[in-house]
PDB file of N, CA and C in Angstrom:
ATOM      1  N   UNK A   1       0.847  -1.182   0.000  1.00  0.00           N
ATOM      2  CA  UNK A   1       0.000   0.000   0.000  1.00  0.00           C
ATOM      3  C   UNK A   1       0.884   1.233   0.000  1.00  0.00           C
ATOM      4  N   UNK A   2       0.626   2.292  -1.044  1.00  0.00           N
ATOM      5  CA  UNK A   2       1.214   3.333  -0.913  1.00  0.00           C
ATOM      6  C   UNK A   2       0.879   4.283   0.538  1.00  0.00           C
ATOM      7  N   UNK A   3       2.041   4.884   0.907  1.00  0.00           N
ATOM      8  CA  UNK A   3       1.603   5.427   1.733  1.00  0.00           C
ATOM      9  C   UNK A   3       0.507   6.976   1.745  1.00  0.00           C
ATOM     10  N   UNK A   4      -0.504   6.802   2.531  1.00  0.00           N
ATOM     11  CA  UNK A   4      -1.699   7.328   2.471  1.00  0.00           C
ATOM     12  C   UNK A   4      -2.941   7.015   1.644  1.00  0.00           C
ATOM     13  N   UNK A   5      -2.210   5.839   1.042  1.00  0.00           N
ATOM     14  CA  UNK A   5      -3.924   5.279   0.520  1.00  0.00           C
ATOM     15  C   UNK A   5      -4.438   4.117   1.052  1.00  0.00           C
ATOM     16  N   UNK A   6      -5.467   4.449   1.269  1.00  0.00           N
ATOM     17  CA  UNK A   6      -6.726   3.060   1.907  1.00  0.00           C
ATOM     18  C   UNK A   6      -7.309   2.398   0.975  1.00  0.00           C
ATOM     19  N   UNK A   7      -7.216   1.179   1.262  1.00  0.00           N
ATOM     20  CA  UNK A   7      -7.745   0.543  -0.424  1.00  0.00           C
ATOM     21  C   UNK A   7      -9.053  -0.318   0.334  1.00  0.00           C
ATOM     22  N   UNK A   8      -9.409  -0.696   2.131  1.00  0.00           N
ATOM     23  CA  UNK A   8     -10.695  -1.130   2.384  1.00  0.00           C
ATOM     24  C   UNK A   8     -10.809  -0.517   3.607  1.00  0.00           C
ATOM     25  N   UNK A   9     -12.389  -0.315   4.097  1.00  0.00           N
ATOM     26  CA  UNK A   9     -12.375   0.746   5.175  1.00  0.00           C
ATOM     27  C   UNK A   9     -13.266   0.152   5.906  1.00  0.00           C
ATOM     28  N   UNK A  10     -13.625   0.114   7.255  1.00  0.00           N
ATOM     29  CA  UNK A  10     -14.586  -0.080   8.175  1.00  0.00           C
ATOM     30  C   UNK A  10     -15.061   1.145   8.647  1.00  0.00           C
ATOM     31  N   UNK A  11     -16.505   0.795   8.290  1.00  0.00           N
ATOM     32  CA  UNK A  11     -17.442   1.725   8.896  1.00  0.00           C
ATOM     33  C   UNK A  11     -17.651   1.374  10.400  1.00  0.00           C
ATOM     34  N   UNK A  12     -17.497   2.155  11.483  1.00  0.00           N
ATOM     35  CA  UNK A  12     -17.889   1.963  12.605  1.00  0.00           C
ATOM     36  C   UNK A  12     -18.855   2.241  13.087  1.00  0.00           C
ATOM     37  N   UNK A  13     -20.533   2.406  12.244  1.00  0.00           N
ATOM     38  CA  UNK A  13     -21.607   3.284  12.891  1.00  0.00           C
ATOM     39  C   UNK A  13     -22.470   2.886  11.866  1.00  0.00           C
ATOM     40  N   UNK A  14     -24.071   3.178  12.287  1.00  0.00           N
ATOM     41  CA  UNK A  14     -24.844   2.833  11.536  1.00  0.00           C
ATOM     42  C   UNK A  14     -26.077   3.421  10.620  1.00  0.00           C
ATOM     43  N   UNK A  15     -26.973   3.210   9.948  1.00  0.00           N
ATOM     44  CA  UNK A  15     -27.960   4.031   9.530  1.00  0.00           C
ATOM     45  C   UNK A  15     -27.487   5.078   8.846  1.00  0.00           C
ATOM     46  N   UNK A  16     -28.064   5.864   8.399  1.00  0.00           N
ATOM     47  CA  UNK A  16     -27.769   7.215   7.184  1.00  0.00           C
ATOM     48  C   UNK A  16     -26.445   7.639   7.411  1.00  0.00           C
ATOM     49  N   UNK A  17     -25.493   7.683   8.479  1.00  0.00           N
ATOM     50  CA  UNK A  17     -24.117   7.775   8.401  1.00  0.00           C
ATOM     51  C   UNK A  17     -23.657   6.947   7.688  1.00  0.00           C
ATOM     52  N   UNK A  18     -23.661   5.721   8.034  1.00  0.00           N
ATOM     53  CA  UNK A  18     -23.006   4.861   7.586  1.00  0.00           C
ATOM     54  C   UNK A  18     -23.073   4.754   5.571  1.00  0.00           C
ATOM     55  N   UNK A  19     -24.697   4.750   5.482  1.00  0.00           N
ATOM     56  CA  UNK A  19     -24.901   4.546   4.129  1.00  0.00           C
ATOM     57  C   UNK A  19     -24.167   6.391   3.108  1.00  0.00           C
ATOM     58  N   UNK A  20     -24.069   6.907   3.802  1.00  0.00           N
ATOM     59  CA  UNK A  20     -23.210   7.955   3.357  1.00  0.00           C
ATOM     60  C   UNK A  20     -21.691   7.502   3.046  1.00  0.00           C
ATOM     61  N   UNK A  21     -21.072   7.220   4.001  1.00  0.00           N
ATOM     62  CA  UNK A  21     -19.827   6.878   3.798  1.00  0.00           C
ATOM     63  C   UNK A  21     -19.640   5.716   2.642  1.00  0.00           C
ATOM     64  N   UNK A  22     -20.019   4.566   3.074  1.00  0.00           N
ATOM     65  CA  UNK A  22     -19.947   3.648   2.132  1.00  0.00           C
ATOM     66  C   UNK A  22     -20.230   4.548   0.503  1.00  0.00           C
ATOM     67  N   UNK A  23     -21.562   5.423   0.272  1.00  0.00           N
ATOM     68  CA  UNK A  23     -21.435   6.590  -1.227  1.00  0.00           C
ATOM     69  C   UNK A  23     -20.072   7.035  -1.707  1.00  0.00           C
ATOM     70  N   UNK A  24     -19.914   7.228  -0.280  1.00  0.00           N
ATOM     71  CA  UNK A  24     -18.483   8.268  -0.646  1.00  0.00           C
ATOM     72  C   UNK A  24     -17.260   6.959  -0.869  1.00  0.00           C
ATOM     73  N   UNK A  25     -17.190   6.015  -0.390  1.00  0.00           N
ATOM     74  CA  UNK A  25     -15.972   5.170  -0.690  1.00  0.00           C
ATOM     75  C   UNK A  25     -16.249   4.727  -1.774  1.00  0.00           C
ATOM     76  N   UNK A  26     -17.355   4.078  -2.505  1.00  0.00           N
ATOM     77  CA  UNK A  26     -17.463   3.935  -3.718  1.00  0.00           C
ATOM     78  C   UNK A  26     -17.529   5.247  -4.687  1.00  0.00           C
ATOM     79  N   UNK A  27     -17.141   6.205  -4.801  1.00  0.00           N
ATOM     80  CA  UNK A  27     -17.039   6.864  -5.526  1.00  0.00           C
ATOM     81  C   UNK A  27     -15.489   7.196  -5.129  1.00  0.00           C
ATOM     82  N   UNK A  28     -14.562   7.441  -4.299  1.00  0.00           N
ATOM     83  CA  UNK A  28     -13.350   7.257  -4.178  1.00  0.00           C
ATOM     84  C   UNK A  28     -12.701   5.661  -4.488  1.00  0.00           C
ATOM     85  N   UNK A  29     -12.867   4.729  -4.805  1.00  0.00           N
ATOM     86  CA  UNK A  29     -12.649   3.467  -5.054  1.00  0.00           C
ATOM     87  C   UNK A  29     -11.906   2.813  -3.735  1.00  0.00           C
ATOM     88  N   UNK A  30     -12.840   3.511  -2.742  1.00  0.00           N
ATOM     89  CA  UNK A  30     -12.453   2.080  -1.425  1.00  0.00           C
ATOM     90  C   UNK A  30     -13.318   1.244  -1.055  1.00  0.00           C
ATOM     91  N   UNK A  31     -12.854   0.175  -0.770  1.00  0.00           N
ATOM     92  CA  UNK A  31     -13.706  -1.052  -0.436  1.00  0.00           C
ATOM     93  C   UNK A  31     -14.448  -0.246   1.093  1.00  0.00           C
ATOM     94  N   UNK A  32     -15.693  -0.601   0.781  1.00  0.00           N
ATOM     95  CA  UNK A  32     -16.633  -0.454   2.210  1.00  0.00           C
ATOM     96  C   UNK A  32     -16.800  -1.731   3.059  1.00  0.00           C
ATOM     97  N   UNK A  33     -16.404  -1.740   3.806  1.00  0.00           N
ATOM     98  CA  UNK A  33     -16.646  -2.818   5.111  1.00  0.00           C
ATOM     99  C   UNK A  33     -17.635  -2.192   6.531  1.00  0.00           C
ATOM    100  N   UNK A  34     -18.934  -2.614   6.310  1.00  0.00           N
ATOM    101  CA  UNK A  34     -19.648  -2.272   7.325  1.00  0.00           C
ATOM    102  C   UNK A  34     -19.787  -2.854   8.637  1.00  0.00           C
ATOM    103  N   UNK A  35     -19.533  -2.487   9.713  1.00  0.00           N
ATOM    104  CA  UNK A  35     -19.709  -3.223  10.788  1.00  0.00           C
ATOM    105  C   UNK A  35     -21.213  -3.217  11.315  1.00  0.00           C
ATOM    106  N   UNK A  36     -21.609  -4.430  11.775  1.00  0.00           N
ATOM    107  CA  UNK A  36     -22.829  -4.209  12.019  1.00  0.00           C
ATOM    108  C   UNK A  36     -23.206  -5.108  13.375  1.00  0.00           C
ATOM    109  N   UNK A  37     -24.140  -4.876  14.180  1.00  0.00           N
ATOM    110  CA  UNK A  37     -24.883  -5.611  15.652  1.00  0.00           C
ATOM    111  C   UNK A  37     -25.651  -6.459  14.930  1.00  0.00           C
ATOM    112  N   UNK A  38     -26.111  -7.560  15.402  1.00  0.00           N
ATOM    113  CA  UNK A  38     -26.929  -8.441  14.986  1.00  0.00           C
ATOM    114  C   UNK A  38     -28.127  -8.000  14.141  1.00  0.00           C
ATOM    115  N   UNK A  39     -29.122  -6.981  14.988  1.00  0.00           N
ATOM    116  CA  UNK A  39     -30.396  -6.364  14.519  1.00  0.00           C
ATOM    117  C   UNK A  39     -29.797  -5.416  13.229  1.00  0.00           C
ATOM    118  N   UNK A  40     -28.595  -4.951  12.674  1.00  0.00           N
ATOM    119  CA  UNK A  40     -28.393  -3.841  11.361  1.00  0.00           C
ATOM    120  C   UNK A  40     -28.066  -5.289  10.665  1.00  0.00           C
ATOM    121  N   UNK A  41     -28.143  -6.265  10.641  1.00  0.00           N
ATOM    122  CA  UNK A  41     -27.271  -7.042   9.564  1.00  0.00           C
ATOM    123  C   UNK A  41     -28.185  -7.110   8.244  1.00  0.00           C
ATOM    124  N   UNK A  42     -29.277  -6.174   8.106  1.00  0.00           N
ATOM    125  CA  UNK A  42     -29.965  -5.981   6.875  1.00  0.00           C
ATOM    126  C   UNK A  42     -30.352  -4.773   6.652  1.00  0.00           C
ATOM    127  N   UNK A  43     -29.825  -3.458   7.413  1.00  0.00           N
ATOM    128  CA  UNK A  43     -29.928  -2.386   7.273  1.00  0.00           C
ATOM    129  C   UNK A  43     -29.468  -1.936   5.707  1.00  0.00           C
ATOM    130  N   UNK A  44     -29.958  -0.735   5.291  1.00  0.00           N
ATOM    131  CA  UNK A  44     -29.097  -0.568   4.116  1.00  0.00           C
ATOM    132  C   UNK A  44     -27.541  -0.373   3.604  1.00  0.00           C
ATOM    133  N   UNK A  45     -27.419   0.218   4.691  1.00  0.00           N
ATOM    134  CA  UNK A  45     -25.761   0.403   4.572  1.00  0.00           C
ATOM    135  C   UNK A  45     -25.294  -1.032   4.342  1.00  0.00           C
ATOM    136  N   UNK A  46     -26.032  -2.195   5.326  1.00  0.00           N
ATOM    137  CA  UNK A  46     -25.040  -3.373   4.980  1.00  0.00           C
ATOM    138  C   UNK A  46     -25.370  -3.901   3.700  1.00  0.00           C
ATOM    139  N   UNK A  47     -26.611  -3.800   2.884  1.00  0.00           N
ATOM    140  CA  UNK A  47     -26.990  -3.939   1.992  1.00  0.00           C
ATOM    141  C   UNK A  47     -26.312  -3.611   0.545  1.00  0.00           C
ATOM    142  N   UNK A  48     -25.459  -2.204   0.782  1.00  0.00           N
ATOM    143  CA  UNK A  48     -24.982  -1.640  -0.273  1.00  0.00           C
ATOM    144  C   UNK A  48     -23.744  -1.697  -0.236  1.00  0.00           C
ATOM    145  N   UNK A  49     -22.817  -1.860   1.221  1.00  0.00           N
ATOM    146  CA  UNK A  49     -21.333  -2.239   1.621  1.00  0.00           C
ATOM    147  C   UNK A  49     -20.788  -3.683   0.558  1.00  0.00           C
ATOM    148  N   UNK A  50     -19.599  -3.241   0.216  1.00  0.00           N
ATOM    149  CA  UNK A  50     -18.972  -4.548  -0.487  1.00  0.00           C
ATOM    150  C   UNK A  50     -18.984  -5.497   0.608  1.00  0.00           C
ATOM    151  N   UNK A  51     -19.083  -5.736   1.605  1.00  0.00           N
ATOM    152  CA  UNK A  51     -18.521  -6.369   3.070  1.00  0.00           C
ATOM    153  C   UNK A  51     -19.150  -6.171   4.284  1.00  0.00           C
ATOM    154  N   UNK A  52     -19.750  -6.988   5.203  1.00  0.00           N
ATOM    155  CA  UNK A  52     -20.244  -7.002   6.167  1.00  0.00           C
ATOM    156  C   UNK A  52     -19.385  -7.437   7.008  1.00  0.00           C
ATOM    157  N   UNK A  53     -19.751  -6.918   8.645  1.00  0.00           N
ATOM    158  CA  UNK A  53     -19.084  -7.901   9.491  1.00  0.00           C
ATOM    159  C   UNK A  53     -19.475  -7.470  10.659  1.00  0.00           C
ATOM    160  N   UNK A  54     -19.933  -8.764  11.547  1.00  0.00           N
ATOM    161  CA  UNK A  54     -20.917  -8.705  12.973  1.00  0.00           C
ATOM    162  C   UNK A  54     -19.882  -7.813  13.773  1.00  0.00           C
ATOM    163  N   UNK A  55     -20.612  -7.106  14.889  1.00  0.00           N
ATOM    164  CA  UNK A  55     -19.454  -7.294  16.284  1.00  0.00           C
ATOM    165  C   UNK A  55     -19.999  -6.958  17.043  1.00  0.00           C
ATOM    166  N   UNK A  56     -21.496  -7.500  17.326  1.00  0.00           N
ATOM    167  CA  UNK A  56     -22.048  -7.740  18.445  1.00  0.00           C
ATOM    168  C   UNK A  56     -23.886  -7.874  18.611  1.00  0.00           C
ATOM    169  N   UNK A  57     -24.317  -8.067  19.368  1.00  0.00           N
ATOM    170  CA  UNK A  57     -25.372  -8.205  19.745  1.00  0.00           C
ATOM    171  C   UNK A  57     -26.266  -6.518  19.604  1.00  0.00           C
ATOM    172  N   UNK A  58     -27.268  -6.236  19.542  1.00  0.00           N
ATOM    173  CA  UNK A  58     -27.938  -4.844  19.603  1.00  0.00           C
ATOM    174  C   UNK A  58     -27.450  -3.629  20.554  1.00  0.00           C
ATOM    175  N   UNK A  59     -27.694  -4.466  21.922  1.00  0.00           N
ATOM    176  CA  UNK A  59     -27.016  -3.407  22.955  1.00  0.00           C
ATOM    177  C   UNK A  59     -25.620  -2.638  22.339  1.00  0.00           C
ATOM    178  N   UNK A  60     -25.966  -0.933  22.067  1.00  0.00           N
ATOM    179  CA  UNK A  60     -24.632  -0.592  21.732  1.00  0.00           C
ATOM    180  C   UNK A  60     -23.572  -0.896  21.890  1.00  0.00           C
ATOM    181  N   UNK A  61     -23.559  -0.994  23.557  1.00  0.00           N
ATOM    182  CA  UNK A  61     -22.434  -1.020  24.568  1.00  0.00           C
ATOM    183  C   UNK A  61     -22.293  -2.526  24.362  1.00  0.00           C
ATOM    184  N   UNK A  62     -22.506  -2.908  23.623  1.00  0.00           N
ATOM    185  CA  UNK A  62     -21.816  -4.538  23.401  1.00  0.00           C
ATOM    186  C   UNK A  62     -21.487  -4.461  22.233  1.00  0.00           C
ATOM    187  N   UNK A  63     -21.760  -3.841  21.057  1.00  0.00           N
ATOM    188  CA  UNK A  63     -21.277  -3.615  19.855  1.00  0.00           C
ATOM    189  C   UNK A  63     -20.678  -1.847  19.461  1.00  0.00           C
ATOM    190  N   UNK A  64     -21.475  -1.387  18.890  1.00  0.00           N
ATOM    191  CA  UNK A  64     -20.922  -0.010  18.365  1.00  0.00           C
ATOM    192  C   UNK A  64     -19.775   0.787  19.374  1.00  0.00           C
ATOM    193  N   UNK A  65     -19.921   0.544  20.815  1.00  0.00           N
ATOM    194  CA  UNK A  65     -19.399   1.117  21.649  1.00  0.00           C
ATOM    195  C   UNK A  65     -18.177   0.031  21.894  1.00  0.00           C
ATOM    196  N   UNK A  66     -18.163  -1.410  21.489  1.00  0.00           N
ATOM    197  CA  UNK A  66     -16.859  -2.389  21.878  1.00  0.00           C
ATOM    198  C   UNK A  66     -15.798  -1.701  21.239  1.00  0.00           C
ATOM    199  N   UNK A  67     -14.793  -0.777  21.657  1.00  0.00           N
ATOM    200  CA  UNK A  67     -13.556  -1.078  21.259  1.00  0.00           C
ATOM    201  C   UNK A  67     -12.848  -1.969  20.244  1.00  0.00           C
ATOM    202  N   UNK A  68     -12.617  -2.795  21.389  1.00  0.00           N
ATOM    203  CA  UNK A  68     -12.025  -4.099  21.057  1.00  0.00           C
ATOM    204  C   UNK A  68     -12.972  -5.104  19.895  1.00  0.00           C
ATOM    205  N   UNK A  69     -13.616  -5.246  19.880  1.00  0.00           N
ATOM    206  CA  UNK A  69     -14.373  -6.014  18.862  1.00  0.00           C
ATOM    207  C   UNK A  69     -14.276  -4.837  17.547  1.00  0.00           C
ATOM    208  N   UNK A  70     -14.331  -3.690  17.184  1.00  0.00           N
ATOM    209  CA  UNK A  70     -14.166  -2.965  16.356  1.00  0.00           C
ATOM    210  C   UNK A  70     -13.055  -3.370  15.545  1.00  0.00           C
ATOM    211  N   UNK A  71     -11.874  -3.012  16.487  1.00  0.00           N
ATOM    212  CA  UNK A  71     -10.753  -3.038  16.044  1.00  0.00           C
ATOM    213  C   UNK A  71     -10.245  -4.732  15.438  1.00  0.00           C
ATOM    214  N   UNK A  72     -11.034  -5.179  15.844  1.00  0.00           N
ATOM    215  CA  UNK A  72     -10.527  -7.091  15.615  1.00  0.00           C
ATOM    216  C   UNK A  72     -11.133  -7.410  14.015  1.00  0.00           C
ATOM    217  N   UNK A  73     -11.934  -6.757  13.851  1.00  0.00           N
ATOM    218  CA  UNK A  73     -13.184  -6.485  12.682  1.00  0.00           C
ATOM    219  C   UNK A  73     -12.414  -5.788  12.166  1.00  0.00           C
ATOM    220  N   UNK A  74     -11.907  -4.750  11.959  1.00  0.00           N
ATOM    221  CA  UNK A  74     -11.211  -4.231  10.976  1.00  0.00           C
ATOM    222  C   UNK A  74      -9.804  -4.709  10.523  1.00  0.00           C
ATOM    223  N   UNK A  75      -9.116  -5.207  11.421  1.00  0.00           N
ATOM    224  CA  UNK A  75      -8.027  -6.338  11.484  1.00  0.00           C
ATOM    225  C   UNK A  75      -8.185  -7.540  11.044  1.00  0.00           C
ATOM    226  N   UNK A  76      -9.047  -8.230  10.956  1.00  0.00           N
ATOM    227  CA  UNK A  76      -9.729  -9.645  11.156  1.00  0.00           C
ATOM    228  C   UNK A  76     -10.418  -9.497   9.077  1.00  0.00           C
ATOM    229  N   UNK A  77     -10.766  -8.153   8.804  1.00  0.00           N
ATOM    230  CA  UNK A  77     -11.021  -7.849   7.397  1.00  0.00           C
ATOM    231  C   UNK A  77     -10.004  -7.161   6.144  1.00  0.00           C
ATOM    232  N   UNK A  78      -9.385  -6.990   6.916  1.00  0.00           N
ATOM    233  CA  UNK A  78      -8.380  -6.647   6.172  1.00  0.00           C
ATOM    234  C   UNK A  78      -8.111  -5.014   5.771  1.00  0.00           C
ATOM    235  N   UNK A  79      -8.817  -3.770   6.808  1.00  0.00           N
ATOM    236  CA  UNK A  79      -8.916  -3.041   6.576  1.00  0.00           C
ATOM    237  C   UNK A  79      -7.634  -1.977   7.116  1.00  0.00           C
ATOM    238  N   UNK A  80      -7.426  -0.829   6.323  1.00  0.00           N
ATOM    239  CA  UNK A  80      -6.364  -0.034   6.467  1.00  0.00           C
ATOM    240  C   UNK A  80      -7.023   1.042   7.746  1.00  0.00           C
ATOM    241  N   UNK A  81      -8.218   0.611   7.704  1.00  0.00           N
ATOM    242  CA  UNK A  81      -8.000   2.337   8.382  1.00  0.00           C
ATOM    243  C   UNK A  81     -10.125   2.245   9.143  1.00  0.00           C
ATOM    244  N   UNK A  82     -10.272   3.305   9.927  1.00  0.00           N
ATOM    245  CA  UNK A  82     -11.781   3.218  10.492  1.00  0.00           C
ATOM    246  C   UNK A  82     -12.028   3.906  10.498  1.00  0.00           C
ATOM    247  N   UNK A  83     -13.458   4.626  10.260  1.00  0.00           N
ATOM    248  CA  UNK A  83     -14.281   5.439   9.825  1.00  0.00           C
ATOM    249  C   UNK A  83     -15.180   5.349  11.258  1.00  0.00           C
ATOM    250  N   UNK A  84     -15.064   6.412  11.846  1.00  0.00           N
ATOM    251  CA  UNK A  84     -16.193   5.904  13.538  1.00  0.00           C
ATOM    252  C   UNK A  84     -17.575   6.675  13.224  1.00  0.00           C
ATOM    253  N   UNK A  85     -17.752   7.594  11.857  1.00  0.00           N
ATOM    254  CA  UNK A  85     -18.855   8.038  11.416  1.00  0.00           C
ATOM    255  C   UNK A  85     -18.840   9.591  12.242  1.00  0.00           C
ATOM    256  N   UNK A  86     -19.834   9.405  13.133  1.00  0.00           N
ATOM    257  CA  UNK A  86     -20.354  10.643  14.132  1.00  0.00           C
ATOM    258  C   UNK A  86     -21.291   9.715  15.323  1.00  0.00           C
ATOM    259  N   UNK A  87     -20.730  10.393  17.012  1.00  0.00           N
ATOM    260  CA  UNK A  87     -21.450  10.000  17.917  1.00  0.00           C
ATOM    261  C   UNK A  87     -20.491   8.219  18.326  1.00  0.00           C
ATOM    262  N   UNK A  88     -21.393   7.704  19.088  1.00  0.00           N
ATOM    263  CA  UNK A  88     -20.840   6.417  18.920  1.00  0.00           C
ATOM    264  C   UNK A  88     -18.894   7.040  19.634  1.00  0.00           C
ATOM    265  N   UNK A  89     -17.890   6.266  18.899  1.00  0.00           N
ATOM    266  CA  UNK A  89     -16.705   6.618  19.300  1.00  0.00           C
ATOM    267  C   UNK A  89     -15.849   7.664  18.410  1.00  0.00           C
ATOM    268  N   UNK A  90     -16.198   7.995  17.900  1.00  0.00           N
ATOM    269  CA  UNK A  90     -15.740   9.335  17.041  1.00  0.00           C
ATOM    270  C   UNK A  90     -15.445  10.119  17.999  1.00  0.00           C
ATOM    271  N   UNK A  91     -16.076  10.335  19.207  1.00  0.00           N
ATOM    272  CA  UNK A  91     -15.148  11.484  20.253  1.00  0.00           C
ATOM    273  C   UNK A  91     -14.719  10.939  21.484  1.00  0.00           C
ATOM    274  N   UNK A  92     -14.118   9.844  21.256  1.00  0.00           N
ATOM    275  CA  UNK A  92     -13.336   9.047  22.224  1.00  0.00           C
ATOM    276  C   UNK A  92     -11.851   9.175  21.426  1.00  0.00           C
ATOM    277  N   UNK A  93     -11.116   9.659  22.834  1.00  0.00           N
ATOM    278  CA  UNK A  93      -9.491   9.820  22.060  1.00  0.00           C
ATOM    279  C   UNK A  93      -9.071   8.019  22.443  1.00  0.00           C
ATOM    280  N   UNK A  94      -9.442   7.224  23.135  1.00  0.00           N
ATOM    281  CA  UNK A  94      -9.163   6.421  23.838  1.00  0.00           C
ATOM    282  C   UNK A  94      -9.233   5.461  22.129  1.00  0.00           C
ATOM    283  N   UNK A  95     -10.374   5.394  21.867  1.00  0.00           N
ATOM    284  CA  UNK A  95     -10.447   4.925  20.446  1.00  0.00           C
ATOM    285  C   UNK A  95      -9.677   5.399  19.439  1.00  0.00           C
ATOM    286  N   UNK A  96      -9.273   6.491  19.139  1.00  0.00           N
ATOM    287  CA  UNK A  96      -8.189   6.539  17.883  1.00  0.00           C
ATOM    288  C   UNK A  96      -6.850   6.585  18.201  1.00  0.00           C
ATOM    289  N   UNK A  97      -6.367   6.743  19.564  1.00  0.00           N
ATOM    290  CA  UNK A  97      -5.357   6.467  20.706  1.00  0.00           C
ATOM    291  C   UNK A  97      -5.096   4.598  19.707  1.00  0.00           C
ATOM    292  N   UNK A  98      -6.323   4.016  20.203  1.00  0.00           N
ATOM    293  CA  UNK A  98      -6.347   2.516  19.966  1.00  0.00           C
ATOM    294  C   UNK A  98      -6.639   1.727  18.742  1.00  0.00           C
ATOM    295  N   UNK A  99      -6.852   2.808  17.872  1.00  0.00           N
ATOM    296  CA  UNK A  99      -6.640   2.583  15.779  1.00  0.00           C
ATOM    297  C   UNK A  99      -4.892   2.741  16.198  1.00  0.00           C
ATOM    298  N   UNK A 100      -4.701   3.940  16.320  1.00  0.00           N
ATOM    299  CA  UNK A 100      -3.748   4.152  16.182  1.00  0.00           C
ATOM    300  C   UNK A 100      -2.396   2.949  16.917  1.00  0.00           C
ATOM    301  N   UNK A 101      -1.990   2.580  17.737  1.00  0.00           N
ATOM    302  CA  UNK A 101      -1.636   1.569  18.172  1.00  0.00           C
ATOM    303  C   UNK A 101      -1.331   0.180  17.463  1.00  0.00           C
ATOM    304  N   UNK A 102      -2.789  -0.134  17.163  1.00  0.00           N
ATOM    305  CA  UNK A 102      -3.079  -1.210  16.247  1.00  0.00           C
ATOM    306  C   UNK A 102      -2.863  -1.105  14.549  1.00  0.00           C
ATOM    307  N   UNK A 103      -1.957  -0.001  14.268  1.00  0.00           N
ATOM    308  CA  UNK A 103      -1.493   0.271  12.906  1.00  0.00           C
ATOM    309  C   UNK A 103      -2.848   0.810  11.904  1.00  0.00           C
ATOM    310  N   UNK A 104      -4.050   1.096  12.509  1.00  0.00           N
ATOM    311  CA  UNK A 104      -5.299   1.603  11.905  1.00  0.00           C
ATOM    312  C   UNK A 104      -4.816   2.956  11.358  1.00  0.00           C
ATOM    313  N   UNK A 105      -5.490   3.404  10.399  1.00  0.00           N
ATOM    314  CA  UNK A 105      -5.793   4.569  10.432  1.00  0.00           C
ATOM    315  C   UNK A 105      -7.023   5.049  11.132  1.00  0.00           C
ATOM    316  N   UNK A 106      -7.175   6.223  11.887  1.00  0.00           N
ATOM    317  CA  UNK A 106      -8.258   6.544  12.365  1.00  0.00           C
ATOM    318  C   UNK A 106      -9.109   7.947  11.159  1.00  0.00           C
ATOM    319  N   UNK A 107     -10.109   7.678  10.451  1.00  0.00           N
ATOM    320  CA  UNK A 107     -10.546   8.982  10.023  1.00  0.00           C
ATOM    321  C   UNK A 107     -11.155  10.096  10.734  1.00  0.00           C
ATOM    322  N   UNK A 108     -10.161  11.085  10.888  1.00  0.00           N
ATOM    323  CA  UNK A 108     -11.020  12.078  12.431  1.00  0.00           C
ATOM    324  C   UNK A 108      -9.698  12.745  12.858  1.00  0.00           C
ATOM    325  N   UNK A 109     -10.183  13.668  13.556  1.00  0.00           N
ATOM    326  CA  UNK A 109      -8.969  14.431  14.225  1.00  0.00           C
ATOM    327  C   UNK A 109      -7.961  13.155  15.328  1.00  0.00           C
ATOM    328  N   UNK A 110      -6.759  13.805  15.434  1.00  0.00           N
ATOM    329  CA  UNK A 110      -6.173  13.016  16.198  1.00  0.00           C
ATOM    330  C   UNK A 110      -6.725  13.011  18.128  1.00  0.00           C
ATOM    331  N   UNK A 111      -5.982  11.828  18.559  1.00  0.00           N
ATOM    332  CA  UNK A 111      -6.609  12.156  20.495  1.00  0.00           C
ATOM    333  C   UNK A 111      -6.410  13.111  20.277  1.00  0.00           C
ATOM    334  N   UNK A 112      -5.187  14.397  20.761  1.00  0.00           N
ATOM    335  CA  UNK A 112      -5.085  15.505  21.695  1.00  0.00           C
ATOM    336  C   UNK A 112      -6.207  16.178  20.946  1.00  0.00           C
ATOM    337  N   UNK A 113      -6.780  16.363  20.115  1.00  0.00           N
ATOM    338  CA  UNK A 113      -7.982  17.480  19.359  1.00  0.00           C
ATOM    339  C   UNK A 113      -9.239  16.630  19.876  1.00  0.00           C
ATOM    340  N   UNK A 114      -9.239  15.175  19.833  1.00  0.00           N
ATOM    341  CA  UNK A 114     -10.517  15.243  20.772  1.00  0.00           C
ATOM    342  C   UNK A 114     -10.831  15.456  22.223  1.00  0.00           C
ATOM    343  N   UNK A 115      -9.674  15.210  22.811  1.00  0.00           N
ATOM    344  CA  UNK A 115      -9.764  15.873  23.951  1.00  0.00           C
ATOM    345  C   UNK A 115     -10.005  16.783  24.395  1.00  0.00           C
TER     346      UNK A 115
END
């Protein structure tokens, strides 16, 4: 991979965010990888994503909000980099602290700016 290009991406969030992003990666030519809780696994976004992938049960806080299951999902798919959307972990530095770490790209300001 050249450096600064993403060639597959995980969406970390769901509903009209999500199906936005995935627009926008197919029109930039990146693979969309949607993450999804049990109850989105037929939402549209996952519908229109090149790629699905569970990471958890409905309860946010067992999926959208897991950390760790995020990051294993985007690792586990083969993705360069995470998209946390808006809300959800997009303003957790602790989370792009923890893309970052794990060789992710995080899309979003870096920790010290979300802090």
């Amino acid at each position: 991979m050249a450096k600064g290009q993403i060639r597959r991406l995980l969406i970390a969030n769901r509903g009209e965010i999500a199906v936005r992003i995935v627009t926008a990666c197919r029109k930039l030519g990146i693979e969309a990888v949607v993450a999804v809780s049990d109850v989105d696994r037929h939402a549209m976004a996952a519908q229109i994503a090149d790629r699905t992938v569970c990471i958890g049960p409905a309860p946010a806080a067992e999926s959208y909000l897991n950390m760790e299951a995020i990051v294993t999902a985007a690792k586990g798919t083969g993705c360069q980099a995470v998209h946390p959307g808006y809300g959800f972990l997009a303003e957790n530095p602790k989370f792009q602290s923890l893309c970052a770490t794990q060789h992710l790209v995080f899309v979003g300001p870096p920790a010290s700016v979300i802090s």
